[in-house]
Protein backbone atom coordinates (compact mmCIF):
# COMPACT_ATOMS: atom_id res chain seq x y z
CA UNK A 1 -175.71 15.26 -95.79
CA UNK A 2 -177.52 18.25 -97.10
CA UNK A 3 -176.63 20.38 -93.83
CA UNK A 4 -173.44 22.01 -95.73
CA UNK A 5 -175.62 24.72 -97.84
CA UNK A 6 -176.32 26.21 -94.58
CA UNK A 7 -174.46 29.31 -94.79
CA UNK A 8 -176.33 30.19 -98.08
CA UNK A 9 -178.67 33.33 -97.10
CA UNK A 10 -180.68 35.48 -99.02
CA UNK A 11 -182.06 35.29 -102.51
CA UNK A 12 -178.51 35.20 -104.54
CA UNK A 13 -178.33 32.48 -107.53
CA UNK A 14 -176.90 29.52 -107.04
CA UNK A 15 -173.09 29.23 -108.30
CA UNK A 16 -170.62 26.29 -108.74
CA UNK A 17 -168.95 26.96 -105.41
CA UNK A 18 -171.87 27.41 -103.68
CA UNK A 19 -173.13 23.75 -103.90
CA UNK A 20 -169.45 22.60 -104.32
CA UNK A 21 -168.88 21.21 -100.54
CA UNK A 22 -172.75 19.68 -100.63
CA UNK A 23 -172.22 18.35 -103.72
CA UNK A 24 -168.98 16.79 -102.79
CA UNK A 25 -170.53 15.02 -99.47
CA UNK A 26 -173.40 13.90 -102.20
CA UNK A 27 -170.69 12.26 -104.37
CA UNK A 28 -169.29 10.21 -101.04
CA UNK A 29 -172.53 9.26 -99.91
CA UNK A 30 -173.29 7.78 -103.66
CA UNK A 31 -170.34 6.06 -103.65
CA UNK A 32 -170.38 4.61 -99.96
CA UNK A 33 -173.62 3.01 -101.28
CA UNK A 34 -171.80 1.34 -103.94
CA UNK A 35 -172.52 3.79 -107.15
CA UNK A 36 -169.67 3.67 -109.41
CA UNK A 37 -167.11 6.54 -108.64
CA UNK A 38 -167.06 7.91 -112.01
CA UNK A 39 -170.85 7.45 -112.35
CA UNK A 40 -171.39 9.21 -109.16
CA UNK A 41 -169.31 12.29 -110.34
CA UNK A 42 -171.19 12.67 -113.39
CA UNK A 43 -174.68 12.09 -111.54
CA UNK A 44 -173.23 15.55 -109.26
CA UNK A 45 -172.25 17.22 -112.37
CA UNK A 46 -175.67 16.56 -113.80
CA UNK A 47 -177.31 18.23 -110.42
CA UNK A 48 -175.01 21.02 -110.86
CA UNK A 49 -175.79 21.93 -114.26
CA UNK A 50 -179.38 21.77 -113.47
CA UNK A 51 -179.15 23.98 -110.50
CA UNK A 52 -176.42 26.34 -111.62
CA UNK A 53 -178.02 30.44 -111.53
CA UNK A 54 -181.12 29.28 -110.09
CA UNK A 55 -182.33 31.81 -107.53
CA UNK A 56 -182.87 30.81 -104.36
CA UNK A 57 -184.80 31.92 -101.03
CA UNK A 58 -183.87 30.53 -97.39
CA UNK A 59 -181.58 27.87 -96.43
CA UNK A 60 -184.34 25.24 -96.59
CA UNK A 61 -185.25 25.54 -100.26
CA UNK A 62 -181.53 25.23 -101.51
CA UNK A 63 -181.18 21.66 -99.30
CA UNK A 64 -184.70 20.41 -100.60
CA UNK A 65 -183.88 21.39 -104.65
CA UNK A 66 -180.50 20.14 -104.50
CA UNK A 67 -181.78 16.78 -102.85
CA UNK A 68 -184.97 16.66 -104.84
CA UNK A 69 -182.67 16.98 -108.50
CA UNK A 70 -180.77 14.47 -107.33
CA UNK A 71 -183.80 12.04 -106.80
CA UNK A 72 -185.37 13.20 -109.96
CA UNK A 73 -181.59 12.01 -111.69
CA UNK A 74 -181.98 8.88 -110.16
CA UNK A 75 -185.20 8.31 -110.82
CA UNK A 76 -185.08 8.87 -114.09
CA UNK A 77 -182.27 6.98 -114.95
CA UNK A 78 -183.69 3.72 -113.42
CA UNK A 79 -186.33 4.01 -116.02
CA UNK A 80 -185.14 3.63 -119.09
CA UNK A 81 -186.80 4.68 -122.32
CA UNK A 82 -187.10 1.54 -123.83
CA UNK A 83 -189.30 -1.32 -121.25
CA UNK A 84 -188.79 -4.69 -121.60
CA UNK A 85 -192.15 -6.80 -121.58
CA UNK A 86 -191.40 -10.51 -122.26
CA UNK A 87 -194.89 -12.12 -121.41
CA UNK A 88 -196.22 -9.35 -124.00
CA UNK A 89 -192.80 -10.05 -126.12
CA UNK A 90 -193.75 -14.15 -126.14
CA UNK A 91 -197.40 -13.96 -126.83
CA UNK A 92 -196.23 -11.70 -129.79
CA UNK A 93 -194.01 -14.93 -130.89
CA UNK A 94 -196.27 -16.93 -130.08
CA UNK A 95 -198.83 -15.24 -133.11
CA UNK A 96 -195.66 -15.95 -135.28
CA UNK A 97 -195.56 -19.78 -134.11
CA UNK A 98 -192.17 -19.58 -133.32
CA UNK A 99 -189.91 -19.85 -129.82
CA UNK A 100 -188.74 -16.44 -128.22
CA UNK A 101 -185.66 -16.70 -127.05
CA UNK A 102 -183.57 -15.27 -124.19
CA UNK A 103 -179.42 -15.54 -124.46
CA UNK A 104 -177.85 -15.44 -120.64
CA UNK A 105 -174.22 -13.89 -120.52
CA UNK A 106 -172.18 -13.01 -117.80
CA UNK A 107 -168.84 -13.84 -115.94
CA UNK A 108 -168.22 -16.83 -113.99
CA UNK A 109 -170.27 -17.20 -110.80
CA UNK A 110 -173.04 -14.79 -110.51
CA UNK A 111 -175.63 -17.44 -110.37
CA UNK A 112 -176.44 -17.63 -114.29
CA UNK A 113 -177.83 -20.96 -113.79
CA UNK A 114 -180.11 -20.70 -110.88
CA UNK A 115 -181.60 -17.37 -112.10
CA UNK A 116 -182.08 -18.84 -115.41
CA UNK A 117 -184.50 -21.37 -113.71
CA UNK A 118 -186.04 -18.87 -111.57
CA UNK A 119 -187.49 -17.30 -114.77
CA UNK A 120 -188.31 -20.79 -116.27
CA UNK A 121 -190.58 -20.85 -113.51
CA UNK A 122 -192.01 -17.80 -113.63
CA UNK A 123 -192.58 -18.10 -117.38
CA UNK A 124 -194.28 -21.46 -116.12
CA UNK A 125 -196.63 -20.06 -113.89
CA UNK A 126 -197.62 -17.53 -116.75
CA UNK A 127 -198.55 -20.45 -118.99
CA UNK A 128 -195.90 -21.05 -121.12
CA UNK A 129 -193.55 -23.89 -121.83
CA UNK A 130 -189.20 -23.94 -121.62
CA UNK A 131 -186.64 -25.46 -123.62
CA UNK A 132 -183.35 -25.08 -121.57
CA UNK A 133 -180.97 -25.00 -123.70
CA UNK A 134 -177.58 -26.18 -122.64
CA UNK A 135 -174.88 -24.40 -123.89
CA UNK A 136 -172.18 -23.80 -121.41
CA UNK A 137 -169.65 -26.41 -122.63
CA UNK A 138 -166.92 -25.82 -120.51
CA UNK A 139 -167.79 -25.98 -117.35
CA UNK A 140 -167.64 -29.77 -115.54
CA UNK A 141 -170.99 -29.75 -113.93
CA UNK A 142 -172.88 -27.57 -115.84
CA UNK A 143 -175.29 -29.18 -117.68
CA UNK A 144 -176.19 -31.49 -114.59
CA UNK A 145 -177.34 -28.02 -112.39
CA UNK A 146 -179.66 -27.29 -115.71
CA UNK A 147 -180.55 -31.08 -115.23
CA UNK A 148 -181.57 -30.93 -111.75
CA UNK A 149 -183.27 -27.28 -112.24
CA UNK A 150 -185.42 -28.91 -115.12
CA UNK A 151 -186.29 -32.18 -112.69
CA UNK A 152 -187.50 -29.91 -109.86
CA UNK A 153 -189.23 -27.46 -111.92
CA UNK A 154 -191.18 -30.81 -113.75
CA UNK A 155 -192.33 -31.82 -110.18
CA UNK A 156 -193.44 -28.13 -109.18
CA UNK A 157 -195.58 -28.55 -112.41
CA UNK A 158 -196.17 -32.24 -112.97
CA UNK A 159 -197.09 -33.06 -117.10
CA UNK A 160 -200.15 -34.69 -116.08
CA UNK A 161 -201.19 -31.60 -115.10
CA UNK A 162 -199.78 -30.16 -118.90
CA UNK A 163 -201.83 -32.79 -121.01
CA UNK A 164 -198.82 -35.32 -120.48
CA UNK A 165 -196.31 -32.68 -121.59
CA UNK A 166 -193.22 -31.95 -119.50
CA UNK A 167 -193.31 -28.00 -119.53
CA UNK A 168 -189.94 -27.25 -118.90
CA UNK A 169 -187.16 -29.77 -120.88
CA UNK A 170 -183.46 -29.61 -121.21
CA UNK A 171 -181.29 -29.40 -124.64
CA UNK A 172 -178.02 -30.83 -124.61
CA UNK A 173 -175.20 -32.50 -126.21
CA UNK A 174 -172.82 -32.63 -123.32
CA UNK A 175 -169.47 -31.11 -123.03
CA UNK A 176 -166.75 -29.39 -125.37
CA UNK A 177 -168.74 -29.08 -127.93
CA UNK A 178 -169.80 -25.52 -130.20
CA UNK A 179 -171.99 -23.56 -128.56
CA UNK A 180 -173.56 -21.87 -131.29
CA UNK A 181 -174.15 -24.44 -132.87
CA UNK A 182 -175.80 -26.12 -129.69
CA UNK A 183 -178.50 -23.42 -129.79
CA UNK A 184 -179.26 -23.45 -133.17
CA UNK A 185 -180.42 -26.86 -132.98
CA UNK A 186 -182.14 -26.01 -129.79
CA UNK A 187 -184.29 -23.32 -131.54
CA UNK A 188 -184.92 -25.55 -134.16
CA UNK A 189 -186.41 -28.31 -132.06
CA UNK A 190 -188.22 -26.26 -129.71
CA UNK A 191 -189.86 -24.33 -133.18
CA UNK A 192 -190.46 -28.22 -134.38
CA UNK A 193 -191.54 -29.00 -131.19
CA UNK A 194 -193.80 -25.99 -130.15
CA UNK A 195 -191.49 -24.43 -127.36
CA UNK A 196 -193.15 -21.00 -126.48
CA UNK A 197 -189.52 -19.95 -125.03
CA UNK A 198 -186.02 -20.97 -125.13
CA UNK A 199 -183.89 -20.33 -122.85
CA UNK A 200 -179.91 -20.54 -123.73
CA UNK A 201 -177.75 -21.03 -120.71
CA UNK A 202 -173.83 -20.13 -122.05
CA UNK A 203 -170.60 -20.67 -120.33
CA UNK A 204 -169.41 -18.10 -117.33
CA UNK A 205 -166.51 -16.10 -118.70
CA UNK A 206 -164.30 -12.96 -117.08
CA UNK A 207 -164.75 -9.79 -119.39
CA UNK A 208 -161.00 -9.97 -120.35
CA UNK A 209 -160.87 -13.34 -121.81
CA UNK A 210 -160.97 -12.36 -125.84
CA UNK A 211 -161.28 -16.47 -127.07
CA UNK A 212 -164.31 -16.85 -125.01
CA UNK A 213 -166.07 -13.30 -125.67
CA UNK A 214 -165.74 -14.07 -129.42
CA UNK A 215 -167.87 -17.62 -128.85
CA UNK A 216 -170.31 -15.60 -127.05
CA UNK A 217 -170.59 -12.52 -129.70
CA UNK A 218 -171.10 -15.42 -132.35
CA UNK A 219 -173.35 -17.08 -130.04
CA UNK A 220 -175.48 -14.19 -130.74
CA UNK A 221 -174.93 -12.87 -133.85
CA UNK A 222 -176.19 -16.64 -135.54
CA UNK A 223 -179.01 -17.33 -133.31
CA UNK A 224 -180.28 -13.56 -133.19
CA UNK A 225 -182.08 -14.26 -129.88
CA UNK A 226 -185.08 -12.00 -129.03
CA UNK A 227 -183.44 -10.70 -125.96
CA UNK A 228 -179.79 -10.88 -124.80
CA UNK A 229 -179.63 -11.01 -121.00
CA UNK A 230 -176.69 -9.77 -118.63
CA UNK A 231 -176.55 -11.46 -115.06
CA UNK A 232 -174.66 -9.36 -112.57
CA UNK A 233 -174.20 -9.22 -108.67
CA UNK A 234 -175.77 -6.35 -106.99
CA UNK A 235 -172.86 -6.54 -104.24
CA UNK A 236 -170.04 -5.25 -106.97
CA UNK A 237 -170.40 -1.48 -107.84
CA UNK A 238 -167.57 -0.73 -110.01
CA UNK A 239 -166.57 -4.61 -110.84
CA UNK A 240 -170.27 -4.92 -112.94
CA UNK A 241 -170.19 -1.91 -114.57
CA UNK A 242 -166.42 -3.22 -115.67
CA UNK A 243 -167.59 -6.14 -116.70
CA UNK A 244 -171.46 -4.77 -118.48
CA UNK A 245 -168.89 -2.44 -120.73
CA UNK A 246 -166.48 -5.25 -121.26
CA UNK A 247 -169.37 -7.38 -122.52
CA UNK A 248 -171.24 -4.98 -124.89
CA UNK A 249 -167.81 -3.39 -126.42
CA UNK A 250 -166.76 -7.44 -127.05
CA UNK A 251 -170.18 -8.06 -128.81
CA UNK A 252 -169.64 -4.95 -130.67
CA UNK A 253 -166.38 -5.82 -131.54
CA UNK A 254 -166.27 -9.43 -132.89
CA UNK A 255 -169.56 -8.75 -134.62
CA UNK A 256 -170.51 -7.16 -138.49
CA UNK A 257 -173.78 -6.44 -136.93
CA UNK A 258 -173.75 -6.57 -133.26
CA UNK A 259 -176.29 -7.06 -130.69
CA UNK A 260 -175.48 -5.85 -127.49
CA UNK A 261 -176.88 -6.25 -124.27
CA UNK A 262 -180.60 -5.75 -123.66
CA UNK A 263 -181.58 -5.68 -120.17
CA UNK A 264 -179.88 -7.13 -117.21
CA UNK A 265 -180.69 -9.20 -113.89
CA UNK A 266 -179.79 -8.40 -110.81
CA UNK A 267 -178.87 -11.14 -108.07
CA UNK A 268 -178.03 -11.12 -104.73
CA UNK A 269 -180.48 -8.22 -104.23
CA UNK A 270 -181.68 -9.51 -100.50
CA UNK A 271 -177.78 -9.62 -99.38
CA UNK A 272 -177.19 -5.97 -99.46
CA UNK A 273 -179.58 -3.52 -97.43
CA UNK A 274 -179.42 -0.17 -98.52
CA UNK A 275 -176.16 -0.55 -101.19
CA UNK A 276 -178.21 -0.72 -104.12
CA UNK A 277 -175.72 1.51 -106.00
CA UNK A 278 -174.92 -0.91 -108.73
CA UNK A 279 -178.14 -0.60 -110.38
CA UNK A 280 -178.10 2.50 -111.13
CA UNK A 281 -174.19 2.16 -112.07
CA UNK A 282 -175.27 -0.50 -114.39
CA UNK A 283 -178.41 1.36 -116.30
CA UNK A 284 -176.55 4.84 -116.60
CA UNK A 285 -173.82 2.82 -118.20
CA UNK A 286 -176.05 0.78 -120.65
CA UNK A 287 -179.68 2.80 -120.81
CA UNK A 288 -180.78 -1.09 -120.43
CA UNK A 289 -183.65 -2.09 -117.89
CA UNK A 290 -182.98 -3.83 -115.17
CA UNK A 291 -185.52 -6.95 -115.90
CA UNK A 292 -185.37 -8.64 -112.82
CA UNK A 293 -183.95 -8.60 -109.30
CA UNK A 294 -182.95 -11.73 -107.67
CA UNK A 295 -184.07 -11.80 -104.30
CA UNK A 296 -182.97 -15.00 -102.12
CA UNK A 297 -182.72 -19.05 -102.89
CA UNK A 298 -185.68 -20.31 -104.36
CA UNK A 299 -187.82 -20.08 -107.49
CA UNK A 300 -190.52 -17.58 -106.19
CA UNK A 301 -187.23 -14.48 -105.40
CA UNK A 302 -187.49 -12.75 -108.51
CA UNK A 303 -188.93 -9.47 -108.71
CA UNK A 304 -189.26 -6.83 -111.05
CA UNK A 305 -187.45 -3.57 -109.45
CA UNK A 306 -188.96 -0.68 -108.23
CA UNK A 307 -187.21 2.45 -109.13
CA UNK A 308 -188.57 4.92 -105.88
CA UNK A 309 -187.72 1.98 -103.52
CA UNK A 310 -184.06 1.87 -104.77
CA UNK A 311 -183.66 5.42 -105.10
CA UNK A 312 -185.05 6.23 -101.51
CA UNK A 313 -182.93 3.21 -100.26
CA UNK A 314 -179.70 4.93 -101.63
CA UNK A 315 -181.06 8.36 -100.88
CA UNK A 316 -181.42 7.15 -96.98
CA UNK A 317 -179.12 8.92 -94.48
């Protein structure tokens, strides 16, 4: 990949054209691993702008820089300023004896459900107990996958080991009903009811549908949840980073004071090798964390990401 600055001799400084054709098999090989197209121009332009009228030596040192800036981009951008900390975050809520509270978004199908029980059971294991609350409305079947997640995750952690308590319970009121609504009263009873986190499940919906992105933006703007979680696929470059702009511009737009998106999880991790493209596609496009990474079928795959495993994944030949 980084063969093409070969013909670069002597101690001249670095132009535009000289890193053009590397820089141009760098964009390819971003996007082959599933960065966004767009994303992986601007991620080149960045490079270039850092490199542009430095003075090189041999061959060797031009390949390394231009590879190493590119790392350091990546890097970098898979960090985001701002770390999201929820055990910290719920202890902190905790001191204020109320719930904290995590909102789930995302389109139809990415496995909103399952990887909202995943992180009922981690939250579990750390000590803390889970109102689910059930506020996808629409779909037939929904609240009966929250039902059986809250049954399993009960017998993984039996009450009588909980002081009697069930540790993780389920809110609902069934079908076609308001949403927002659904998860005020949630909050309220789990506050009443000394809930150390809430978790609201809400209805799939495709980025495009305006009716149903207004429920959600007023999901959020009258609960005010502590964190707003977006649930992607890992195996859709260009689709999720659709979709994660689709989402925050909706919650900006159908809100007086909007809350956008503030981290996102990952699923489907395990299913695609070294194509780990959409994460960084999705956290250059937001500056949001990626919280967790979804990594296979059962309770224990979630993981927090590492940043130098994904980047030498997509950096990999």
């Amino acid at each position: 990949m980084f063969g093409m600055l070969k013909g670069l001799v002597g101690s001249k400084s670095l132009s535009r054209d000289d890193m053009e054709p590397v820089l141009e098999k760098m964009r390819d090989h971003l996007i082959a691993k599933n960065v966004a197209a767009d994303i992986a121009s601007q991620l080149c332009d960045s490079v270039a702008k850092k490199l542009e009228g430095k003075v090189m030596g041999t061959f060797t040192t031009v390949a390394s820089t231009v590879k190493q800036a590119l790392q350091d981009s990546l890097v970098q951008i898979l960090q985001p300023k701002r770390r999201v900390d929820i055990l910290r975050d719920v202890m902190e809520a905790q001191s204020q004896r109320r719930p904290f509270v995590i909102t789930f978004c995302g389109v139809n199908g990415v496995g909103k459900s399952t990887n909202l029980a995943k992180i009922s059971y981690w939250l579990i294991e750390n000590g803390f107990s889970v109102l689910i609350a059930a506020c996808d409305t629409f779909r037939a079947g929904a609240v009966e996958q929250l039902r059986t997640h809250q049954r399993r995750l009960n017998s993984l952690h039996p009450p009588e080991k909980h002081g009697g308590r069930p540790v993780v319970q389920l809110y609902e009121k069934g079908y076609g009903k308001d949403a927002a609504g659904i998860a005020m009263e949630a909050i309220a009873y789990a506050r009443n009811q000394a809930f150390d986190v809430v978790l609201v499940d809400t209805a799939g919906r495709m980025q495009d549908n305006a009716p149903l992105m207004t429920a959600l933006a007023k999901l959020i703007a009258v609960n005010m949840p502590d964190l707003v979680l977006f649930v992607g696929e890992a195996l859709v470059g260009n689709e999720a980073v659709d979709q994660l702009v689709k989402f925050n511009q909706a919650l900006a737009d159908h809100s007086d004071k909007p809350r956008l998106i503030d981290g996102i999880v990952l699923t489907k991790f395990d299913t695609i090798d070294d194509k780990v493209g959409a994460a960084i596609s999705m956290t250059y496009i937001t500056g949001q964390p990626i919280v967790f990474v979804g990594t296979g079928q059962t309770y224990n795959d979630l993981r927090s990401l590492n940043a130098r495993a994904v980047v030498s994944a997509l950096m990999k030949a």
